[in-house]
PDB file of N, CA and C in Angstrom:
ATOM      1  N   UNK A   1    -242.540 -47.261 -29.390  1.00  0.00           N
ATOM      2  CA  UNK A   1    -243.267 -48.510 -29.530  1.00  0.00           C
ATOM      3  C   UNK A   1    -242.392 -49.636 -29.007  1.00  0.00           C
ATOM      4  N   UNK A   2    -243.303 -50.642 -28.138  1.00  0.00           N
ATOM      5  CA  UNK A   2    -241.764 -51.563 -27.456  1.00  0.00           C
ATOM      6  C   UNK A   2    -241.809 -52.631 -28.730  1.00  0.00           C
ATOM      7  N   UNK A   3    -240.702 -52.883 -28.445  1.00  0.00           N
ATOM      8  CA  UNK A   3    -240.227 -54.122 -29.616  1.00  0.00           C
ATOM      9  C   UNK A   3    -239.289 -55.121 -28.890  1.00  0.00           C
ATOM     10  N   UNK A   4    -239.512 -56.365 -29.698  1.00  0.00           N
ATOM     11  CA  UNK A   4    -239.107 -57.556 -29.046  1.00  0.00           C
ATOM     12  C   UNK A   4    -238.426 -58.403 -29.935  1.00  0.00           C
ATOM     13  N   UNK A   5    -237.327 -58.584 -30.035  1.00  0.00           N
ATOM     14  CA  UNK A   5    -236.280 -59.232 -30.928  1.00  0.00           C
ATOM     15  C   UNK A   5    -236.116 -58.676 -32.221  1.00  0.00           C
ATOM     16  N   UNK A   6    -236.031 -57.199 -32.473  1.00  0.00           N
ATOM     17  CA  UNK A   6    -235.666 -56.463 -33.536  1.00  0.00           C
ATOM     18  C   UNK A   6    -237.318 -56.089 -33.803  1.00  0.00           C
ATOM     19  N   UNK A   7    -238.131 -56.983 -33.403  1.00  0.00           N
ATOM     20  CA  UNK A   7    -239.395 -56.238 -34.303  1.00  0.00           C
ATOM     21  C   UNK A   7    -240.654 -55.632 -33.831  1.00  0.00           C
ATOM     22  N   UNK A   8    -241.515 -55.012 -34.211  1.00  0.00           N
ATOM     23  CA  UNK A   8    -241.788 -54.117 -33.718  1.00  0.00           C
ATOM     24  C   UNK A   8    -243.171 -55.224 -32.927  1.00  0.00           C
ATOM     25  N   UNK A   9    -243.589 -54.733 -31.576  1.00  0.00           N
ATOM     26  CA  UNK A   9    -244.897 -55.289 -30.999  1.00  0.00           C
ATOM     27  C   UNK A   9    -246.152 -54.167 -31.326  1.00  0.00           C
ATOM     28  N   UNK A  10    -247.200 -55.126 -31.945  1.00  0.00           N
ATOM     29  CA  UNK A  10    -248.459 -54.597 -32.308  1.00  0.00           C
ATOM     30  C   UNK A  10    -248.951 -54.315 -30.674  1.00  0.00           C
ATOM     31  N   UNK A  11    -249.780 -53.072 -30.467  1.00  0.00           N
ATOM     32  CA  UNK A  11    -250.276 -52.718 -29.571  1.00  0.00           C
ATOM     33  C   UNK A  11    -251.942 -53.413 -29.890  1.00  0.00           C
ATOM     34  N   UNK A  12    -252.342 -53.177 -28.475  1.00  0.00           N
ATOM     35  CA  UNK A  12    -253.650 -53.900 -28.312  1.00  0.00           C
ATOM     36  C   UNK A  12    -254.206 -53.189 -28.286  1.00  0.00           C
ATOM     37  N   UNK A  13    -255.690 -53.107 -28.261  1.00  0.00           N
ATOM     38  CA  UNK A  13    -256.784 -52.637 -28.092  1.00  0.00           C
ATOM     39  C   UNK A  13    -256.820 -52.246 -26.685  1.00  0.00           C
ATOM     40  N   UNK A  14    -257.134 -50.590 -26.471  1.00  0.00           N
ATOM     41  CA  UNK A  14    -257.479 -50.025 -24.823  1.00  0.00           C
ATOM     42  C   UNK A  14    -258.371 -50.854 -23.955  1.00  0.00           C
ATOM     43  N   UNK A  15    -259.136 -51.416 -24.679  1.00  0.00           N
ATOM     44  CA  UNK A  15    -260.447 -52.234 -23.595  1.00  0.00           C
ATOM     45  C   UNK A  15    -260.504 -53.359 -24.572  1.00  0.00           C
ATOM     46  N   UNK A  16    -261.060 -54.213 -24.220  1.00  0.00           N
ATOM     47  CA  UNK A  16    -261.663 -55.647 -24.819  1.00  0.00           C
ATOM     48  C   UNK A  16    -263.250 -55.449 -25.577  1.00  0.00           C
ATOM     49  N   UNK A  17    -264.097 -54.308 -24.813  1.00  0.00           N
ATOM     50  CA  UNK A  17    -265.532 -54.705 -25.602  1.00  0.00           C
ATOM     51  C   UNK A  17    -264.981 -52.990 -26.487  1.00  0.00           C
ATOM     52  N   UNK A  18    -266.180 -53.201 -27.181  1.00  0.00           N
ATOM     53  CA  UNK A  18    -265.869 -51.823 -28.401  1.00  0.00           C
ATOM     54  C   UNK A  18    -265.916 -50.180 -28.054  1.00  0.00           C
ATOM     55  N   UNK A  19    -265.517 -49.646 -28.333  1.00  0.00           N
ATOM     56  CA  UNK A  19    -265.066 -48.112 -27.304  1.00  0.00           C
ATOM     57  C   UNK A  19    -265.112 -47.427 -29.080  1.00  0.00           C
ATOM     58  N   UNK A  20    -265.616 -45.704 -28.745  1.00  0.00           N
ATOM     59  CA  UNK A  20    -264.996 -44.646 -29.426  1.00  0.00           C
ATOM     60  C   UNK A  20    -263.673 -45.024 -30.068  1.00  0.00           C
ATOM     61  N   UNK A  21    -263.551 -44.593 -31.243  1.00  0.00           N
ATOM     62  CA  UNK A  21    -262.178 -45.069 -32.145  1.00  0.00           C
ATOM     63  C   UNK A  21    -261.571 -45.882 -31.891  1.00  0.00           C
ATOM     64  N   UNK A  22    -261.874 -47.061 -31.772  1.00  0.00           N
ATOM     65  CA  UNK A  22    -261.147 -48.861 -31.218  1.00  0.00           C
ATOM     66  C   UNK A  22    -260.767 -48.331 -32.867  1.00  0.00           C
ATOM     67  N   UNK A  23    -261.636 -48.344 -33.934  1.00  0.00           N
ATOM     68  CA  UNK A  23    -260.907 -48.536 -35.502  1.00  0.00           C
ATOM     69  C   UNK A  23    -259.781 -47.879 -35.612  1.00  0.00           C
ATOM     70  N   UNK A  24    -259.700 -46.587 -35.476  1.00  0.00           N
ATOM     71  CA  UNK A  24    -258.533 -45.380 -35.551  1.00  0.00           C
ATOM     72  C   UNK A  24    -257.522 -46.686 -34.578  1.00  0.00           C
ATOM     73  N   UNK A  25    -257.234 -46.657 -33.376  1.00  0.00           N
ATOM     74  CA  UNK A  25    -256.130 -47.543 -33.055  1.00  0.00           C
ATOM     75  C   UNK A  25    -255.950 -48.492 -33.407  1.00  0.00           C
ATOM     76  N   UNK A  26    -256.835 -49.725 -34.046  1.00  0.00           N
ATOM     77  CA  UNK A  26    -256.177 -50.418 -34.903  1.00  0.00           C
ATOM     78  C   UNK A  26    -255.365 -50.016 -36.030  1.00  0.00           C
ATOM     79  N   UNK A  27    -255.828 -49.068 -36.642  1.00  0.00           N
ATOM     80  CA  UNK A  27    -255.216 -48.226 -37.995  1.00  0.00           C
ATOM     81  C   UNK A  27    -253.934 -47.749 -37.512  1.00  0.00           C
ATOM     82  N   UNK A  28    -253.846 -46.985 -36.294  1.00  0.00           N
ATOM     83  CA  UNK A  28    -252.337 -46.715 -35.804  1.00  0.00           C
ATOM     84  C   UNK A  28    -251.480 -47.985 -35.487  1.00  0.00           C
ATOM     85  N   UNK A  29    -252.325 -48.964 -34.961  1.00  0.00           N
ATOM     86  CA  UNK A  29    -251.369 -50.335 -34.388  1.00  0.00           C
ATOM     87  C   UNK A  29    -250.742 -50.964 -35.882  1.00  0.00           C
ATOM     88  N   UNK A  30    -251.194 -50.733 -36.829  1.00  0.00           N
ATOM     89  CA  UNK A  30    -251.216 -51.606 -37.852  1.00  0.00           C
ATOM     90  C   UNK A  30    -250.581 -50.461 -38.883  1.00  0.00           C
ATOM     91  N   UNK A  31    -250.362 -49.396 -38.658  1.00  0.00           N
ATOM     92  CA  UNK A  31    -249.707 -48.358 -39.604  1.00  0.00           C
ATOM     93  C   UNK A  31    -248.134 -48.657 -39.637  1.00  0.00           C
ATOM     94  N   UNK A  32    -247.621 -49.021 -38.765  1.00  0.00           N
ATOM     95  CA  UNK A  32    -245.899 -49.258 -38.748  1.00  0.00           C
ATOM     96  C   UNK A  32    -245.373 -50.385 -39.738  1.00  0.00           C
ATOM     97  N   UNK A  33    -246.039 -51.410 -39.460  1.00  0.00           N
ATOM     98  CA  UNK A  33    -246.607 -52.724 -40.013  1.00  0.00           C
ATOM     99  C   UNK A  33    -246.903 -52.453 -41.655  1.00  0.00           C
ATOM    100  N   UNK A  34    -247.647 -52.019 -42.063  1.00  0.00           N
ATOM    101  CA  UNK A  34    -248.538 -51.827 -43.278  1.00  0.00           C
ATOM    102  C   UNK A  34    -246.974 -50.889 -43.703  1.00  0.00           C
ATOM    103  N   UNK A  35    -246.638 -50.160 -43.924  1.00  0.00           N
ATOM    104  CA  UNK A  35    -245.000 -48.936 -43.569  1.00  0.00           C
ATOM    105  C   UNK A  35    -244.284 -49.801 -44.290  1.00  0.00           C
ATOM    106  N   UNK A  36    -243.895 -50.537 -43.216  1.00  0.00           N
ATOM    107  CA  UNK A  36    -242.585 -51.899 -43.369  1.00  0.00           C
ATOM    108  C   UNK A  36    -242.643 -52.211 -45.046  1.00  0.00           C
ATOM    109  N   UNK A  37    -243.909 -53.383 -45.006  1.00  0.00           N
ATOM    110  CA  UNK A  37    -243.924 -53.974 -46.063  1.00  0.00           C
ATOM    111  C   UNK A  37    -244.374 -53.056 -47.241  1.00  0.00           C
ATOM    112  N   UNK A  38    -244.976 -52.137 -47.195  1.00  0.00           N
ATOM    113  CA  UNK A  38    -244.869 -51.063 -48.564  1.00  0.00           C
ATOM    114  C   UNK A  38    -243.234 -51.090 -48.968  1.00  0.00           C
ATOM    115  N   UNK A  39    -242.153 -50.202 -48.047  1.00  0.00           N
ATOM    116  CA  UNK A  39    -241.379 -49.969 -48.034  1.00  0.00           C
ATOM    117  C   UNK A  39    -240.456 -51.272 -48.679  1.00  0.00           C
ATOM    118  N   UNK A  40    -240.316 -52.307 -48.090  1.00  0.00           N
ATOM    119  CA  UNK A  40    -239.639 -53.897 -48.464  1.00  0.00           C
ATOM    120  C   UNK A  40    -240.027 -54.023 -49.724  1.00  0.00           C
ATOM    121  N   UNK A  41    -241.553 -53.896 -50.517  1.00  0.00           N
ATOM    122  CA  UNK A  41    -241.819 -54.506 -51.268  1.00  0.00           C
ATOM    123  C   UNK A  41    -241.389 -53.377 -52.438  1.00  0.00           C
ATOM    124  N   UNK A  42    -241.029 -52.331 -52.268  1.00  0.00           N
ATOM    125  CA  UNK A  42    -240.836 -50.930 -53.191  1.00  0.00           C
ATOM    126  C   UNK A  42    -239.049 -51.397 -53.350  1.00  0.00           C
ATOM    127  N   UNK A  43    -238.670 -51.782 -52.072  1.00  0.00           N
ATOM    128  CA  UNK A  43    -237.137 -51.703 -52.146  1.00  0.00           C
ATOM    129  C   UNK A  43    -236.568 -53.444 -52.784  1.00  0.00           C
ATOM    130  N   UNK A  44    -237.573 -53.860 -52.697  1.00  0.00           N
ATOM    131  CA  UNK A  44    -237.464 -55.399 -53.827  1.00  0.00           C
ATOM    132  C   UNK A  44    -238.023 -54.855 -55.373  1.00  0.00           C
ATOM    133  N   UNK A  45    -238.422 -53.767 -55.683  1.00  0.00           N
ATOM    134  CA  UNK A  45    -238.396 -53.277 -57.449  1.00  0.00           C
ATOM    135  C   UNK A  45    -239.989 -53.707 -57.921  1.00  0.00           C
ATOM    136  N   UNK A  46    -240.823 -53.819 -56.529  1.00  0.00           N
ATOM    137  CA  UNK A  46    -242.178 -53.244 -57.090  1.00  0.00           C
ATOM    138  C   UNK A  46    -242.589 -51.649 -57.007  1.00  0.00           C
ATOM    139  N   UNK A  47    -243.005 -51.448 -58.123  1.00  0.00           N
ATOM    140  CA  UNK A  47    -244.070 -50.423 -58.117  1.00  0.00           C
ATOM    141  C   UNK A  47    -245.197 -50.045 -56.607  1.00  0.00           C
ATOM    142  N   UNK A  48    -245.293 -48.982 -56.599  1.00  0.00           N
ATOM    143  CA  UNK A  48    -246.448 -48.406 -55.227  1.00  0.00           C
ATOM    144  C   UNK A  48    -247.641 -49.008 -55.866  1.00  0.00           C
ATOM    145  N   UNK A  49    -248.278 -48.529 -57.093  1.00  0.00           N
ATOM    146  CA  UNK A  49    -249.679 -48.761 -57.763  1.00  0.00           C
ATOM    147  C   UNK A  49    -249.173 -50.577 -57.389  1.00  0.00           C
ATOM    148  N   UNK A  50    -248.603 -51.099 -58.109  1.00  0.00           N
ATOM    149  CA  UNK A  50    -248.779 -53.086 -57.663  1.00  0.00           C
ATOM    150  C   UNK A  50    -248.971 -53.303 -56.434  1.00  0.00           C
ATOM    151  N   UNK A  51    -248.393 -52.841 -55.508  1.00  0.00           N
ATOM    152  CA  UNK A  51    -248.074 -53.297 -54.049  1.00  0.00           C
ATOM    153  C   UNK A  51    -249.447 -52.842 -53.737  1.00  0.00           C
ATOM    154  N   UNK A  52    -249.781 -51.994 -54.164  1.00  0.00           N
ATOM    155  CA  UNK A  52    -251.696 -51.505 -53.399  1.00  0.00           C
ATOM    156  C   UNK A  52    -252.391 -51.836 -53.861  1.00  0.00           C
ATOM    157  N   UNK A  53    -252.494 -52.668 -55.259  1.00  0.00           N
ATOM    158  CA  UNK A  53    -253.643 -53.163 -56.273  1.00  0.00           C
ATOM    159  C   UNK A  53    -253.424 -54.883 -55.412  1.00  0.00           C
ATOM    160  N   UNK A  54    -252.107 -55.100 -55.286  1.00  0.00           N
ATOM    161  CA  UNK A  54    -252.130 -56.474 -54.734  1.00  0.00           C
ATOM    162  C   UNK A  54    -252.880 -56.880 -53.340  1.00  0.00           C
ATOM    163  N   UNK A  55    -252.741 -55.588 -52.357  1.00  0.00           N
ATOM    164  CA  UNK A  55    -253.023 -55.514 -50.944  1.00  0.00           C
ATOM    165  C   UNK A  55    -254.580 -56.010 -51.169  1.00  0.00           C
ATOM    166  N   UNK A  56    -255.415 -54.947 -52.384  1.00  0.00           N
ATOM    167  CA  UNK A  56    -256.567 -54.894 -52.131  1.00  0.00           C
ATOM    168  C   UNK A  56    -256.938 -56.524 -52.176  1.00  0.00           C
ATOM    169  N   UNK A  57    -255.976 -56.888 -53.288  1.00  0.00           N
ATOM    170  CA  UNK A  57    -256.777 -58.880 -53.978  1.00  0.00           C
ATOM    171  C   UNK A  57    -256.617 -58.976 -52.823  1.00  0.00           C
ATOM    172  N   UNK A  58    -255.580 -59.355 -51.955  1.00  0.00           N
ATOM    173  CA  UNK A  58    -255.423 -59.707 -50.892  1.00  0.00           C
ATOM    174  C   UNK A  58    -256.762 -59.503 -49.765  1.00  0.00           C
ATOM    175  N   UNK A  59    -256.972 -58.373 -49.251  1.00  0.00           N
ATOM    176  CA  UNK A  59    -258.080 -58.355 -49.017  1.00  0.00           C
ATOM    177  C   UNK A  59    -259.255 -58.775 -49.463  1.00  0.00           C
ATOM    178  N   UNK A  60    -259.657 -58.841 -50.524  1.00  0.00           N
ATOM    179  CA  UNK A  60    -260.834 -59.448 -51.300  1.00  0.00           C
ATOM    180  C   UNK A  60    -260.777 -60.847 -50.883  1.00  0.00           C
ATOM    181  N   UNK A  61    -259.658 -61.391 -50.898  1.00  0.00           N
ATOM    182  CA  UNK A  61    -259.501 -62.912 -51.375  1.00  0.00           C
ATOM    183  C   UNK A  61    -259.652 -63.110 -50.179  1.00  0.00           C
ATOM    184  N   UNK A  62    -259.105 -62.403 -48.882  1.00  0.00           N
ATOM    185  CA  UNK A  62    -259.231 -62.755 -47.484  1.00  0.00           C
ATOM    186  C   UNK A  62    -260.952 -63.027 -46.996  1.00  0.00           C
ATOM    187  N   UNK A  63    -261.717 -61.967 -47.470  1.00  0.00           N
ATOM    188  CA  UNK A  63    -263.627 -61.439 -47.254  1.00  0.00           C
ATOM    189  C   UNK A  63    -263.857 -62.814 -48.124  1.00  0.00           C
ATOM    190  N   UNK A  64    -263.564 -63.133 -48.981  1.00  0.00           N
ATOM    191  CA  UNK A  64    -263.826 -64.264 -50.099  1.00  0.00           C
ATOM    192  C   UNK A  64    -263.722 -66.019 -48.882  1.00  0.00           C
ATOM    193  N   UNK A  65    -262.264 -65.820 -48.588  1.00  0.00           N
ATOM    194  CA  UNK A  65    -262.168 -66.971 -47.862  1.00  0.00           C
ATOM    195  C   UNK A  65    -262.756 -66.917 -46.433  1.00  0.00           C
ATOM    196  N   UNK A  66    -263.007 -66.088 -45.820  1.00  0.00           N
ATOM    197  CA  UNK A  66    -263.589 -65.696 -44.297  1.00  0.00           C
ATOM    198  C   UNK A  66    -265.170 -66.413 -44.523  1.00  0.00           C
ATOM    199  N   UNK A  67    -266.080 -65.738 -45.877  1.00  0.00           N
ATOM    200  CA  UNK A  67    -267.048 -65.910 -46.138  1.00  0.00           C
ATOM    201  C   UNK A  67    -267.200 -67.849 -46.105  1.00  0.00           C
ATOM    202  N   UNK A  68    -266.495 -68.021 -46.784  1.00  0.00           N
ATOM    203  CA  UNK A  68    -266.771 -69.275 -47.805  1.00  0.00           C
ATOM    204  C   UNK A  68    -266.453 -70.361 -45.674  1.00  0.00           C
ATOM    205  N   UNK A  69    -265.441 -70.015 -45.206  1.00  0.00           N
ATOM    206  CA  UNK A  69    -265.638 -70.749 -43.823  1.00  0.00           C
ATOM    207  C   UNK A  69    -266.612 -70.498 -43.034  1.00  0.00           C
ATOM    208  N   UNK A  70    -267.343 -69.360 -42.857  1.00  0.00           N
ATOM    209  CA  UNK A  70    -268.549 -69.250 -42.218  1.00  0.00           C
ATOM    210  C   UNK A  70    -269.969 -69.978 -42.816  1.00  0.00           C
ATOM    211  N   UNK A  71    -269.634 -70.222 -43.998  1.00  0.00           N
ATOM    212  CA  UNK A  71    -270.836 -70.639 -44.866  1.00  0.00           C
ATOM    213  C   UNK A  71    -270.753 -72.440 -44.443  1.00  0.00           C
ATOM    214  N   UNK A  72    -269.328 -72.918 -44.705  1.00  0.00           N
ATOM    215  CA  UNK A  72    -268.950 -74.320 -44.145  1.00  0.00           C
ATOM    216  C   UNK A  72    -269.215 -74.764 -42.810  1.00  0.00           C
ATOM    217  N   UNK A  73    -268.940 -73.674 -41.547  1.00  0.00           N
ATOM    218  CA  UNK A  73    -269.276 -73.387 -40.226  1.00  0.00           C
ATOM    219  C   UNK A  73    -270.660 -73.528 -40.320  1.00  0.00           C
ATOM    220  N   UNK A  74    -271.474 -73.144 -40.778  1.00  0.00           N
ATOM    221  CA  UNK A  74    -272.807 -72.737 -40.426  1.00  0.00           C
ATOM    222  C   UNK A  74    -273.654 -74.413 -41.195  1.00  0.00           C
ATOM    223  N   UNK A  75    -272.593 -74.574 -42.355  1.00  0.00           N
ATOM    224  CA  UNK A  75    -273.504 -75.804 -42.801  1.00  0.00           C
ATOM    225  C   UNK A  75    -273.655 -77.089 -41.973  1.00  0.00           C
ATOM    226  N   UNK A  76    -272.415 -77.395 -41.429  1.00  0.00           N
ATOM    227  CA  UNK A  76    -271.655 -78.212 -40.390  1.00  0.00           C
ATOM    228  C   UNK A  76    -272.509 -78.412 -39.295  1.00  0.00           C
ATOM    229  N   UNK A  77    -273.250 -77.050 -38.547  1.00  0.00           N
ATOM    230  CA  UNK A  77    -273.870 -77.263 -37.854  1.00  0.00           C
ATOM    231  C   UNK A  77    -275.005 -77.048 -37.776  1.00  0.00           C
ATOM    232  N   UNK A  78    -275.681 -77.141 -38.589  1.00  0.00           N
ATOM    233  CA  UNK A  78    -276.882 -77.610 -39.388  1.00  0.00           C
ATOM    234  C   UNK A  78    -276.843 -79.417 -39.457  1.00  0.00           C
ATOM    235  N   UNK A  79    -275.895 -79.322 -40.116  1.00  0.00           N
ATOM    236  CA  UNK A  79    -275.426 -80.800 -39.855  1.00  0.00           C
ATOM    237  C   UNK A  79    -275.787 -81.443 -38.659  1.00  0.00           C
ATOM    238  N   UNK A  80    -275.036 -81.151 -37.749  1.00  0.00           N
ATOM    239  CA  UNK A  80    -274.998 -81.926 -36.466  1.00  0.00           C
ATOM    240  C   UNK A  80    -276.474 -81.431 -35.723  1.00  0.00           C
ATOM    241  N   UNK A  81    -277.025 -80.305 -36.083  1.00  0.00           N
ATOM    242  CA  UNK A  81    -278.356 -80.517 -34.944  1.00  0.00           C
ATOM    243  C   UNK A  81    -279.588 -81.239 -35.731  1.00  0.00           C
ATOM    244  N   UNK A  82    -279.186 -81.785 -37.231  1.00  0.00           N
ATOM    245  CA  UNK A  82    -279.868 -83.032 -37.865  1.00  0.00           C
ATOM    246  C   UNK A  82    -279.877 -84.118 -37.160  1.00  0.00           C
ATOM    247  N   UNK A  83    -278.427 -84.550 -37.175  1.00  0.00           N
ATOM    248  CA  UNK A  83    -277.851 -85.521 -36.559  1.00  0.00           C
ATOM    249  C   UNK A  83    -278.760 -85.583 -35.047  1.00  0.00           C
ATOM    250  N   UNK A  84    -278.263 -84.587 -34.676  1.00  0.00           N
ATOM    251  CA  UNK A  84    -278.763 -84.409 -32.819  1.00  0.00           C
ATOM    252  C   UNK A  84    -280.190 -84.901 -32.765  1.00  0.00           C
ATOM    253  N   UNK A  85    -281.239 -84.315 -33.534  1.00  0.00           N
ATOM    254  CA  UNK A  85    -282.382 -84.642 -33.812  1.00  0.00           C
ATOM    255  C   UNK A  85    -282.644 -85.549 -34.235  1.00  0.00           C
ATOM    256  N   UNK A  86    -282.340 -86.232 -35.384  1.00  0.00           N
ATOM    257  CA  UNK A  86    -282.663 -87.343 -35.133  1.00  0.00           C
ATOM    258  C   UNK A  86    -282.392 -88.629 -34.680  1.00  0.00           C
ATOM    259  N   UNK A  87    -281.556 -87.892 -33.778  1.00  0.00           N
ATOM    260  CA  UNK A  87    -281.251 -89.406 -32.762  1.00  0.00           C
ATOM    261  C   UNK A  87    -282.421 -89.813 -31.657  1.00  0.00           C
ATOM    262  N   UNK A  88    -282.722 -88.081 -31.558  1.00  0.00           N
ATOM    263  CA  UNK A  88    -284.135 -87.813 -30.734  1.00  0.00           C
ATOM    264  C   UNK A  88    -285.203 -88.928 -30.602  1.00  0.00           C
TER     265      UNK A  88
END
């Protein structure tokens, strides 16, 4: 895997639009990565069960905040084609 100032470079995606197992290579691009910080966070005197109960909040909280900006995104421009309209 090439690496660039001690650390490791995430590989890209084979093509740009969606292909047969694009997921599986993200999962490999992101397996070395995901490795690391298990490993760091075990060798700082957490527990495996914490470090994976935490990942998941983490995730949740990520789907939680992704959501809540698309909902702001979408209101926003609602907003402005009010605006747009009734300038009409």
């Amino acid at each position: 895997m090439p690496k660039s100032k001690g650390v490791r470079v995430i590989t890209a995606p084979k093509q740009i639009n969606e292909y047969d197992d694009r997921e599986i290579d993200c999962q490999e691009a992101m397996e070395p990565g995901f490795q690391a910080i298990v490993e760091c966070m075990l060798d700082a005197g957490w527990t495996r069960g914490e470090v994976i109960r935490t990942l998941r909040r983490l995730i949740a909280a990520d789907n939680i905040a992704q959501r809540d900006i698309a909902k702001v995104e979408a209101e926003l421009a609602i907003a402005r084609a009010r605006a747009r309209a009734a300038k009409a």
